[in-house]
C-alpha atoms as a PDB file:
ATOM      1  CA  UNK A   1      42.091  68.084  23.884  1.00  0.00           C
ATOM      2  CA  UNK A   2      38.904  65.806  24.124  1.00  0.00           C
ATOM      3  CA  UNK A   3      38.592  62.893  21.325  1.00  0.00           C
ATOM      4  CA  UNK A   4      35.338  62.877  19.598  1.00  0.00           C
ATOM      5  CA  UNK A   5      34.276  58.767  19.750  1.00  0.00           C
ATOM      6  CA  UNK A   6      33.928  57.146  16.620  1.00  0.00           C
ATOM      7  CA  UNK A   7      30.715  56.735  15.456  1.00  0.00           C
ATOM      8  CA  UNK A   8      29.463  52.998  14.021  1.00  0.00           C
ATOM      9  CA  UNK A   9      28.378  52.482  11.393  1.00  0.00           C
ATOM     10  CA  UNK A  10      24.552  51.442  11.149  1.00  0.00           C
ATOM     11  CA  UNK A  11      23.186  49.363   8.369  1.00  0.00           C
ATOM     12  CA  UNK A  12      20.147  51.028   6.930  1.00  0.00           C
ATOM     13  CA  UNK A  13      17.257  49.809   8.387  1.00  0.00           C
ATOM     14  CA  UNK A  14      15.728  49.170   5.286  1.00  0.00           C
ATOM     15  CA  UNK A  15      18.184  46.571   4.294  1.00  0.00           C
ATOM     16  CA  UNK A  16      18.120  44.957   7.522  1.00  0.00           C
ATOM     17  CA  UNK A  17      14.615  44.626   6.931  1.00  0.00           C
ATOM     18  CA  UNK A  18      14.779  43.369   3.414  1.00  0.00           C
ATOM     19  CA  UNK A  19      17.197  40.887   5.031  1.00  0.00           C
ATOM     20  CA  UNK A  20      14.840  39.265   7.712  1.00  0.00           C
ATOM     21  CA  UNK A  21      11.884  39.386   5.288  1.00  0.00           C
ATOM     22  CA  UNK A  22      13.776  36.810   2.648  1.00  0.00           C
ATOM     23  CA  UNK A  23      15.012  34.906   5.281  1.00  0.00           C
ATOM     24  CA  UNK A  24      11.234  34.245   6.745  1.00  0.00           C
ATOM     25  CA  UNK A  25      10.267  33.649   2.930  1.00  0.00           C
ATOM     26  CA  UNK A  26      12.802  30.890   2.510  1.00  0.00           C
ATOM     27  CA  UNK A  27      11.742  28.898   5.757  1.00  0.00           C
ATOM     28  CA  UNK A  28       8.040  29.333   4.491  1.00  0.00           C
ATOM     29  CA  UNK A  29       8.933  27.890   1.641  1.00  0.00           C
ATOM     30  CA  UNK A  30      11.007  25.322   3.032  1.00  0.00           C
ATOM     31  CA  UNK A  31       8.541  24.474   5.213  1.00  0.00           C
ATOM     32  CA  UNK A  32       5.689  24.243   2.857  1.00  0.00           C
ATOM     33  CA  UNK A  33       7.461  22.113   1.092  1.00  0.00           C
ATOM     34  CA  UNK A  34       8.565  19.612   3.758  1.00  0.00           C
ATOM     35  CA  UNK A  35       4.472  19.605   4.876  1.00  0.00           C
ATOM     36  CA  UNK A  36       3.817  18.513   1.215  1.00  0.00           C
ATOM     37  CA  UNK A  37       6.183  16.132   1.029  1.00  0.00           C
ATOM     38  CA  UNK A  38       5.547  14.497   3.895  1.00  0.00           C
ATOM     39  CA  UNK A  39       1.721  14.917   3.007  1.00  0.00           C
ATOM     40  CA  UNK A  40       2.632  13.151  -0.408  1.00  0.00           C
ATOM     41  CA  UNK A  41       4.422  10.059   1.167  1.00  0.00           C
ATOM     42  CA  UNK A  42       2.063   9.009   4.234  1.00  0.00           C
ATOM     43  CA  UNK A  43      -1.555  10.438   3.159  1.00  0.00           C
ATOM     44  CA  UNK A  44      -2.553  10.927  -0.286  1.00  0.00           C
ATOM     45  CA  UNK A  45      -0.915  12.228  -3.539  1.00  0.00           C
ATOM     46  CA  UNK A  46      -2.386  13.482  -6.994  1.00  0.00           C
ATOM     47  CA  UNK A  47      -2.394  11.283 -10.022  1.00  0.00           C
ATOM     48  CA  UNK A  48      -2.438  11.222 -13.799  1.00  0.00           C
ATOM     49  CA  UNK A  49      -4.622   9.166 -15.373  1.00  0.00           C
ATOM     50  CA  UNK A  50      -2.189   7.664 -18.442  1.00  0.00           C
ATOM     51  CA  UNK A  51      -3.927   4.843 -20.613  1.00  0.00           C
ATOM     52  CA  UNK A  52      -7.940   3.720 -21.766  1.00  0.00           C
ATOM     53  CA  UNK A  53      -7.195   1.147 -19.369  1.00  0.00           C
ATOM     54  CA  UNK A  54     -10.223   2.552 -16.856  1.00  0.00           C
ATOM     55  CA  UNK A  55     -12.269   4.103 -19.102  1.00  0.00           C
ATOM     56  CA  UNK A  56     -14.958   5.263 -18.728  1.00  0.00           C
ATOM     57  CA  UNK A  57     -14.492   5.534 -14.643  1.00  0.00           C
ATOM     58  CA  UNK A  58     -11.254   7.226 -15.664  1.00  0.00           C
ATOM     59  CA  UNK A  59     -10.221   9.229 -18.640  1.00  0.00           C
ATOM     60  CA  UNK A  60      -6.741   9.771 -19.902  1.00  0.00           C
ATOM     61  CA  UNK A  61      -5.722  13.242 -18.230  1.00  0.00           C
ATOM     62  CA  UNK A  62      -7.527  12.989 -15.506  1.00  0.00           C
ATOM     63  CA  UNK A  63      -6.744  13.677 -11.897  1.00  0.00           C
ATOM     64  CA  UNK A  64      -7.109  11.886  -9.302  1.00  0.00           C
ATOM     65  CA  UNK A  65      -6.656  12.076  -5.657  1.00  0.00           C
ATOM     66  CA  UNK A  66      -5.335   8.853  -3.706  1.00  0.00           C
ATOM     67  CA  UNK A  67      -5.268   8.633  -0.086  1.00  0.00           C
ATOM     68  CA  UNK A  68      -2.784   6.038   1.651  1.00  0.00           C
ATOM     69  CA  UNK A  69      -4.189   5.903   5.471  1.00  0.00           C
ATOM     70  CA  UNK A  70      -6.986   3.335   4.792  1.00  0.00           C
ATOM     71  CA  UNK A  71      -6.966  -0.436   3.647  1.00  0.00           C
ATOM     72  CA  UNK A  72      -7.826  -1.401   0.591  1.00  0.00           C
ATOM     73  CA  UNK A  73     -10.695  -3.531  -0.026  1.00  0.00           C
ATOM     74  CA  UNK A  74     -12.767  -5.169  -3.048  1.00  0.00           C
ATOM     75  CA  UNK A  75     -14.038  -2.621  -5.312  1.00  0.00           C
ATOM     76  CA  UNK A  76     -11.445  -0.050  -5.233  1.00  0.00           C
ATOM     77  CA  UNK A  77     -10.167   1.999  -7.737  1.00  0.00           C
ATOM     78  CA  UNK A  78      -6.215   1.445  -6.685  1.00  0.00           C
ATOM     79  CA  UNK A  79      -2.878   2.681  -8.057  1.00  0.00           C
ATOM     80  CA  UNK A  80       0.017   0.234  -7.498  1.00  0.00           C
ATOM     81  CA  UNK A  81       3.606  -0.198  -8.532  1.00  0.00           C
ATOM     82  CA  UNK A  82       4.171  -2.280 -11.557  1.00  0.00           C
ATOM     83  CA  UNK A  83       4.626  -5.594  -9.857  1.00  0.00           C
ATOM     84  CA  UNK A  84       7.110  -6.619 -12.958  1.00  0.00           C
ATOM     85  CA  UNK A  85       6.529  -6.778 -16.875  1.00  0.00           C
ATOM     86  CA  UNK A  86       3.351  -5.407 -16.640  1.00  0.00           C
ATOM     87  CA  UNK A  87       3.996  -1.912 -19.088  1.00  0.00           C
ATOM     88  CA  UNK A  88       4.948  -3.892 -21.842  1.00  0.00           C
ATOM     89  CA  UNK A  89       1.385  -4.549 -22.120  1.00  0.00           C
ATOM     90  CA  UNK A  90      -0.076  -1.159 -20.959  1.00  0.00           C
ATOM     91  CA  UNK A  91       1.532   2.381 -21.610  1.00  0.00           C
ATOM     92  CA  UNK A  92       2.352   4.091 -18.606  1.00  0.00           C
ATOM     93  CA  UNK A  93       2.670   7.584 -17.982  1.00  0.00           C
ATOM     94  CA  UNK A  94       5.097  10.115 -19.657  1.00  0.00           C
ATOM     95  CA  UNK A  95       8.289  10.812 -17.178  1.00  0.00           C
ATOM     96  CA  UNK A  96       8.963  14.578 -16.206  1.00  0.00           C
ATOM     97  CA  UNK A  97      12.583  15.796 -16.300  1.00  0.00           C
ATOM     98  CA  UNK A  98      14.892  16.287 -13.240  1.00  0.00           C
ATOM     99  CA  UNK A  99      12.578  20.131 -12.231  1.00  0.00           C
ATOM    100  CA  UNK A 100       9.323  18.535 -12.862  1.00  0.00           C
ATOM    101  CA  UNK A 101       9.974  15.082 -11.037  1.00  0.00           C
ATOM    102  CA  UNK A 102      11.404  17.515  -8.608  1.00  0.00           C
ATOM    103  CA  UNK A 103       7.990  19.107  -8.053  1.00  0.00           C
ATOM    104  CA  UNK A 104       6.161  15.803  -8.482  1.00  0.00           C
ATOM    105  CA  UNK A 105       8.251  14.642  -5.158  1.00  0.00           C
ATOM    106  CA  UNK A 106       7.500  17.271  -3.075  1.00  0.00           C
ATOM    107  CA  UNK A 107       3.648  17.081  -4.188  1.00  0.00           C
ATOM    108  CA  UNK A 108       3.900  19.996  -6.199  1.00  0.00           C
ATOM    109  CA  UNK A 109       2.572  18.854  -9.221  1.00  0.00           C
ATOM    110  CA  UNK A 110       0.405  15.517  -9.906  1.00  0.00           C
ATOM    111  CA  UNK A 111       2.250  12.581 -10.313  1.00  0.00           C
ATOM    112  CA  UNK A 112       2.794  11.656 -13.864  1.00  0.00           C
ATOM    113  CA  UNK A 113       2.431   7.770 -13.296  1.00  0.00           C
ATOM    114  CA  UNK A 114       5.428   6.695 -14.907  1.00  0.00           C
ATOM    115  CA  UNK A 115       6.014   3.635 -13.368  1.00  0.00           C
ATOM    116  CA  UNK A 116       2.241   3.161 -11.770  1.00  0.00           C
ATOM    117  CA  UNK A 117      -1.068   1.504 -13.026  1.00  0.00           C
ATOM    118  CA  UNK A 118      -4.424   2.153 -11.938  1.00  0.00           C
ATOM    119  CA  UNK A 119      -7.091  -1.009 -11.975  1.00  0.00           C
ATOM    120  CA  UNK A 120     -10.282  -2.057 -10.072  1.00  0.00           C
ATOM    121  CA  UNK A 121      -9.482  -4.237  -7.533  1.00  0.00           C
ATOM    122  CA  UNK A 122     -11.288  -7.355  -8.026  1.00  0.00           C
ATOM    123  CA  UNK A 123      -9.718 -10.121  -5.868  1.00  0.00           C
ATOM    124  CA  UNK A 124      -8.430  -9.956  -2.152  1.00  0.00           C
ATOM    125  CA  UNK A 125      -6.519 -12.582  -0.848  1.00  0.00           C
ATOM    126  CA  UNK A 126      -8.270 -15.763  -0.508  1.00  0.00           C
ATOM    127  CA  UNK A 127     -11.138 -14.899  -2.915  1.00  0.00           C
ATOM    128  CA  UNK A 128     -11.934 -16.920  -6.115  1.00  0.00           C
ATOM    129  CA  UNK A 129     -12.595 -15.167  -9.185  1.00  0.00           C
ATOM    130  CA  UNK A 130     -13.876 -17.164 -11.921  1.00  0.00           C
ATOM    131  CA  UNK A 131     -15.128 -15.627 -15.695  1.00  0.00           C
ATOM    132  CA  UNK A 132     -17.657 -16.675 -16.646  1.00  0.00           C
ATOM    133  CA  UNK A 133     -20.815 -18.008 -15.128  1.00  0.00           C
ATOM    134  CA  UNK A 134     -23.611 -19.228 -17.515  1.00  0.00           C
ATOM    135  CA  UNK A 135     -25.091 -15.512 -17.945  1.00  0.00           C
ATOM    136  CA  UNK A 136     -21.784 -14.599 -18.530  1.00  0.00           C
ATOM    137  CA  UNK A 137     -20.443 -12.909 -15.353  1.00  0.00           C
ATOM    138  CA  UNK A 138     -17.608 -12.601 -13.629  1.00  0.00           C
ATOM    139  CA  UNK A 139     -17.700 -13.981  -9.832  1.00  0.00           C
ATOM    140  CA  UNK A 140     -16.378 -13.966  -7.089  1.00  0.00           C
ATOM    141  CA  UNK A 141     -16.368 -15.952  -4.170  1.00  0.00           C
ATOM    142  CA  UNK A 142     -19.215 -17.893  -6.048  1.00  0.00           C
ATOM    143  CA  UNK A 143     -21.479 -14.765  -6.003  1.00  0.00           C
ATOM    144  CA  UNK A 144     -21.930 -12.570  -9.290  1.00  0.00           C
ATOM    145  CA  UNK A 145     -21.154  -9.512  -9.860  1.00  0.00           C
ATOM    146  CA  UNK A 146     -23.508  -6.632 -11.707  1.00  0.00           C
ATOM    147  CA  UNK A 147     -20.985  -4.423 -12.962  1.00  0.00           C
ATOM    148  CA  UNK A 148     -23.392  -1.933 -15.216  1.00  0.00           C
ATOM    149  CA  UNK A 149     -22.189   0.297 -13.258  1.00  0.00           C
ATOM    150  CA  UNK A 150     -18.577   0.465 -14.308  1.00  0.00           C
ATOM    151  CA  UNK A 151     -17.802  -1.787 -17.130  1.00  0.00           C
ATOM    152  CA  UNK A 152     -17.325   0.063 -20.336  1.00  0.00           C
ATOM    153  CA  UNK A 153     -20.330  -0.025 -22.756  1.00  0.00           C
ATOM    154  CA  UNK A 154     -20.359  -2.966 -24.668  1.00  0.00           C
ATOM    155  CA  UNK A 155     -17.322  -5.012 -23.618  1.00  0.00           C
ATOM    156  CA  UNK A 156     -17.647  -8.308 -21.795  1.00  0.00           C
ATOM    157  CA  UNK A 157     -16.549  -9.198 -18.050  1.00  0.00           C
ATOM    158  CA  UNK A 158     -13.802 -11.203 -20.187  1.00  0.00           C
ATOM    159  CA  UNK A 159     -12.915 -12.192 -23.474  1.00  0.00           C
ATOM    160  CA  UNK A 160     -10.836 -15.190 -21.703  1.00  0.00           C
ATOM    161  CA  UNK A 161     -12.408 -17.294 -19.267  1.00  0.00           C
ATOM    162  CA  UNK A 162     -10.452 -18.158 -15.905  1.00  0.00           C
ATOM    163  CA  UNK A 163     -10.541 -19.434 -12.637  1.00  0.00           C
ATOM    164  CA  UNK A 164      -8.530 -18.409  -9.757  1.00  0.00           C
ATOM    165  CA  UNK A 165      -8.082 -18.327  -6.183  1.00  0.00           C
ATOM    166  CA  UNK A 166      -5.770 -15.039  -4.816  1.00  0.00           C
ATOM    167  CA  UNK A 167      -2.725 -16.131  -2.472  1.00  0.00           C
ATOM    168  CA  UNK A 168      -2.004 -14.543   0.458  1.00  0.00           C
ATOM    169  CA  UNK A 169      -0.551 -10.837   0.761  1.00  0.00           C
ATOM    170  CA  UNK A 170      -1.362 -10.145  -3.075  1.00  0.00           C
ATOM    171  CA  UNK A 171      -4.767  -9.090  -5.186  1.00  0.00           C
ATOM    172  CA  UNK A 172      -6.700  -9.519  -8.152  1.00  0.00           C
ATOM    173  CA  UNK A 173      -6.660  -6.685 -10.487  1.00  0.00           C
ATOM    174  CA  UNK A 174      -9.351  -5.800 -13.548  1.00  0.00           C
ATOM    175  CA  UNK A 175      -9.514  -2.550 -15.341  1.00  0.00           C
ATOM    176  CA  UNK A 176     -13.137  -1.448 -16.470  1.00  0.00           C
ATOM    177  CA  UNK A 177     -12.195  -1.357 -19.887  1.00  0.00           C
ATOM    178  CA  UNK A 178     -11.577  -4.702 -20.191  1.00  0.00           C
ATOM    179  CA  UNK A 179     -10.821  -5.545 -23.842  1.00  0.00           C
ATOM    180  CA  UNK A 180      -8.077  -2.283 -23.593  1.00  0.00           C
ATOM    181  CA  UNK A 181      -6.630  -3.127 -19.711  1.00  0.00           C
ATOM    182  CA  UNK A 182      -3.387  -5.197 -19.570  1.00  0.00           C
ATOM    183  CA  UNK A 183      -4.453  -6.416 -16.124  1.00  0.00           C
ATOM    184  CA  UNK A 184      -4.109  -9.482 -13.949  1.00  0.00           C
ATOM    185  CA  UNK A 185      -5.691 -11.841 -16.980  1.00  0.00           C
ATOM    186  CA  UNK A 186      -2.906 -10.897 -19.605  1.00  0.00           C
ATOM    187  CA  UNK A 187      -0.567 -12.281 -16.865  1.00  0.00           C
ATOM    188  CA  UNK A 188      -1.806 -16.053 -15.930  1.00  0.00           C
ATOM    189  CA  UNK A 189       0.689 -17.648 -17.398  1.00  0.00           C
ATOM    190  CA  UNK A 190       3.487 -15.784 -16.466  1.00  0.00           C
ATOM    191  CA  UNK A 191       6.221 -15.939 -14.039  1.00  0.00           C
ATOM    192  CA  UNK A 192       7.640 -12.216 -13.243  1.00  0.00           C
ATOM    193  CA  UNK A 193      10.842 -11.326 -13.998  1.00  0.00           C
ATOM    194  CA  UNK A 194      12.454 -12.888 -11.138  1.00  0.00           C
ATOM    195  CA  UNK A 195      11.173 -16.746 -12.289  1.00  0.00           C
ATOM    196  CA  UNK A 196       8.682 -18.431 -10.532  1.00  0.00           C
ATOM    197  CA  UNK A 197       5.520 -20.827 -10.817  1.00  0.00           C
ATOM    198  CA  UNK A 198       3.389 -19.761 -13.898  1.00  0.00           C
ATOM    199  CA  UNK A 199       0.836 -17.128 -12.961  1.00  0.00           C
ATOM    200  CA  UNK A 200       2.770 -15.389 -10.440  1.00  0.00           C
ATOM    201  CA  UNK A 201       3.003 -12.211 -12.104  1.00  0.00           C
ATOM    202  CA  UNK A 202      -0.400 -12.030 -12.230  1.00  0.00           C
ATOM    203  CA  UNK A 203      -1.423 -11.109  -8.774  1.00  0.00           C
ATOM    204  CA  UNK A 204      -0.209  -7.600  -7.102  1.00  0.00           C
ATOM    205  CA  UNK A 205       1.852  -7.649  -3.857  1.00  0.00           C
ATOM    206  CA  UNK A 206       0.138  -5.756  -1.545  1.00  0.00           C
ATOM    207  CA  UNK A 207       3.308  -4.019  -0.671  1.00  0.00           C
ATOM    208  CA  UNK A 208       3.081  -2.466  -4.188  1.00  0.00           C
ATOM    209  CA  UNK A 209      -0.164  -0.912  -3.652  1.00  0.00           C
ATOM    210  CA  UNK A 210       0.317   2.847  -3.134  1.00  0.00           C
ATOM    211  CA  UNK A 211      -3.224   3.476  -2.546  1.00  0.00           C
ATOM    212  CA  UNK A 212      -6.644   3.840  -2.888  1.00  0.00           C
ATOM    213  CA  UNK A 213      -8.168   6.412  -5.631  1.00  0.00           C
ATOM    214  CA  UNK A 214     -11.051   8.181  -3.994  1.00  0.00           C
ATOM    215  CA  UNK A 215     -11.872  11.263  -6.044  1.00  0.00           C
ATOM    216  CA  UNK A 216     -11.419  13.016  -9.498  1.00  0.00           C
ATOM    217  CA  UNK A 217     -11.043  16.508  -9.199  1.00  0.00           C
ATOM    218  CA  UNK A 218      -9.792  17.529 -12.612  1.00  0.00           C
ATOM    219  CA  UNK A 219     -10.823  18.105 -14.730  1.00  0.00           C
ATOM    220  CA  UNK A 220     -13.735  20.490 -12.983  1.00  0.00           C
ATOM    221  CA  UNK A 221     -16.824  19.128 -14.895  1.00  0.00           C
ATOM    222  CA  UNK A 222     -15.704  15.288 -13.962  1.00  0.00           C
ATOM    223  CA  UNK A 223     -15.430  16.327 -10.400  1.00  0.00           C
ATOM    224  CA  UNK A 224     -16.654  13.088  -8.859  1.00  0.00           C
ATOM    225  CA  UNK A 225     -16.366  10.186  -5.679  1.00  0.00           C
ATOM    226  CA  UNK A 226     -14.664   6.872  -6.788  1.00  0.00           C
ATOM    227  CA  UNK A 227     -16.782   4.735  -4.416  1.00  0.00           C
ATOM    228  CA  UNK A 228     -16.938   0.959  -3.964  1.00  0.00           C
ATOM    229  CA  UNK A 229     -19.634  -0.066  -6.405  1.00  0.00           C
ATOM    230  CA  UNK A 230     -22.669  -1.835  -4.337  1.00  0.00           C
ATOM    231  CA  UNK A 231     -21.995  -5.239  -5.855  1.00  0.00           C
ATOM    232  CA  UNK A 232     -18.840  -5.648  -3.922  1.00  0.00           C
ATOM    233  CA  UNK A 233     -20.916  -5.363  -1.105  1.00  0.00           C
ATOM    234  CA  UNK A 234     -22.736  -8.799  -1.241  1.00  0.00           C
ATOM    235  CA  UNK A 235     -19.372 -11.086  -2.269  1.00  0.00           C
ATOM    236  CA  UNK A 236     -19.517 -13.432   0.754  1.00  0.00           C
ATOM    237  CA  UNK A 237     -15.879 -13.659   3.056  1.00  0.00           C
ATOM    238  CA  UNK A 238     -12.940 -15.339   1.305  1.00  0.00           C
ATOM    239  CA  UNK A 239     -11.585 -18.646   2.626  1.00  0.00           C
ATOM    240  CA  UNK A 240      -8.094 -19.115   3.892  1.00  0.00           C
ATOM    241  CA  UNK A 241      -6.035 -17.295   1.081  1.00  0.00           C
ATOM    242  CA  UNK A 242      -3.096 -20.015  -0.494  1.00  0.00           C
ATOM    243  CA  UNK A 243       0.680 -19.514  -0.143  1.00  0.00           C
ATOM    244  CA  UNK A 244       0.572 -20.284  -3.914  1.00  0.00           C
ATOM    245  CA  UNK A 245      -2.342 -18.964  -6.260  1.00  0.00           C
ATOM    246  CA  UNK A 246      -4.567 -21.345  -7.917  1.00  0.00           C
ATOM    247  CA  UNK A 247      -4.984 -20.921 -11.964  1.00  0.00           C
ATOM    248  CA  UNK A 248      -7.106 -22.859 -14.496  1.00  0.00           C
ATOM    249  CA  UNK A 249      -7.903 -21.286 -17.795  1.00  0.00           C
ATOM    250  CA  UNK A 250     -10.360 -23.894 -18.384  1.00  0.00           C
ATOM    251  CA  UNK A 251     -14.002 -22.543 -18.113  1.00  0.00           C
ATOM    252  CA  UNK A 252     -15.879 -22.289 -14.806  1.00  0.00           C
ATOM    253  CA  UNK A 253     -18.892 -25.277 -14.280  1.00  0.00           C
ATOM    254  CA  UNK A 254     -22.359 -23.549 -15.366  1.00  0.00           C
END
């Protein structure tokens, strides 16, 4: 008597199908967001604006692209990790919970700035900034600075007067709305959390600085370039930058 063979059993193609299809969806995915993280820590990442700080250059709720591939330089809009004590002064952004930071990492969604300020940069290392000459005008490097162009509409360059001279491997930091910016004035005579001379905490290590800000995109009608205004254009070179910065709150000679 012949045996019939035993037939196997086939899965239906459709399933087998359905199978390989979610499996090619997950390493998209996956891969998507591995690109986007890896986009977010080495070349630029979206930002919330959170405070009046930069107004009107910035408004809170705006969004702002910042790319991490080039040097920063005088003029630049920059966002930087609080160097220490500096959000007491300033609110910083609202923090997302464990999903939303999630997304945040992987450059999902903007960052919400919790943690981060945004300021002009004013100072590199080596530069003197002084407030104010006899016109009233902050300078730098000796040479004054029109800042019409950015300064919020009716405050001065500074309600304190200062002189300064940046040490090495840290940077002088204003925000355009002056008399609402917790910036590197506020912080002259203080020492950082970790001790130190008076008027270290005033000056951001350059190892903080996350990057440069280079465009709004949202909302769609402020769509705009964050340039280097032209008056940073004509400050002459810095001398050799200190190991130690230099602070008088006495006013500049007129």
């Amino acid at each position: 008597m012949t045996e019939t063979p035993t037939a196997t059993k086939q899965k239906p193609a459709h399933r087998s199908g359905l199978a390989a299809a979610a499996r090619e969806f997950v390493l998209i995915v996956v891969g998507a967001l591995i690109v986007s993280s890896i986009l977010r820590a080495f070349v630029g990442q979206m930002f919330i604006i959170p405070s009046e700080s930069m107004q009107n250059t910035l408004l809170v709720g705006d969004r702002v692209v910042v790319e991490k591939l080039t040097d920063v330089q005088r003029g630049d809009v920059v966002v930087f990790e609080d160097p220490g004590g500096w959000l007491g002064a300033e609110e910083s952004g609202q923090k997302r919970g464990s999903i939303g930071r999630f997304f945040e990492v992987v450059g999902l969604l903007p960052d919400s700035s919790h943690g981060h300020l945004i300021k002009r940069l004013i100072g590199m290392p080596g530069d003197k900034v002084a407030c104010c000459d006899a016109k009233g005008r902050l300078t730098v490097n000796g040479q004054p600075l029109d800042e019409t162009s950015y300064l919020y509409p009716g405050d001065a360059p500074s309600a304190m007067e200062f002189q300064v001279t940046v040490p090495a491997g840290k940077i002088f930091v204003m925000g355009d709305h002056r008399s609402e910016s917790g910036d590197s004035r506020v912080h002259l005579s203080d020492t950082g959390p970790a001790g130190g001379s008076p008027g270290d905490a005033a000056f951001v290590p350059l190892d903080k600085v996350t990057g440069r800000a280079i465009l709004v995109v949202w909302p769609a009608n402020r769509f705009a370039n964050l340039g280097v205004p032209d008056t940073f254009k004509s400050v002459p070179a810095p001398g050799p930058a200190p190991d130690k910065p230099s602070i008088s709150l006495t006013p500049p000679p007129k």
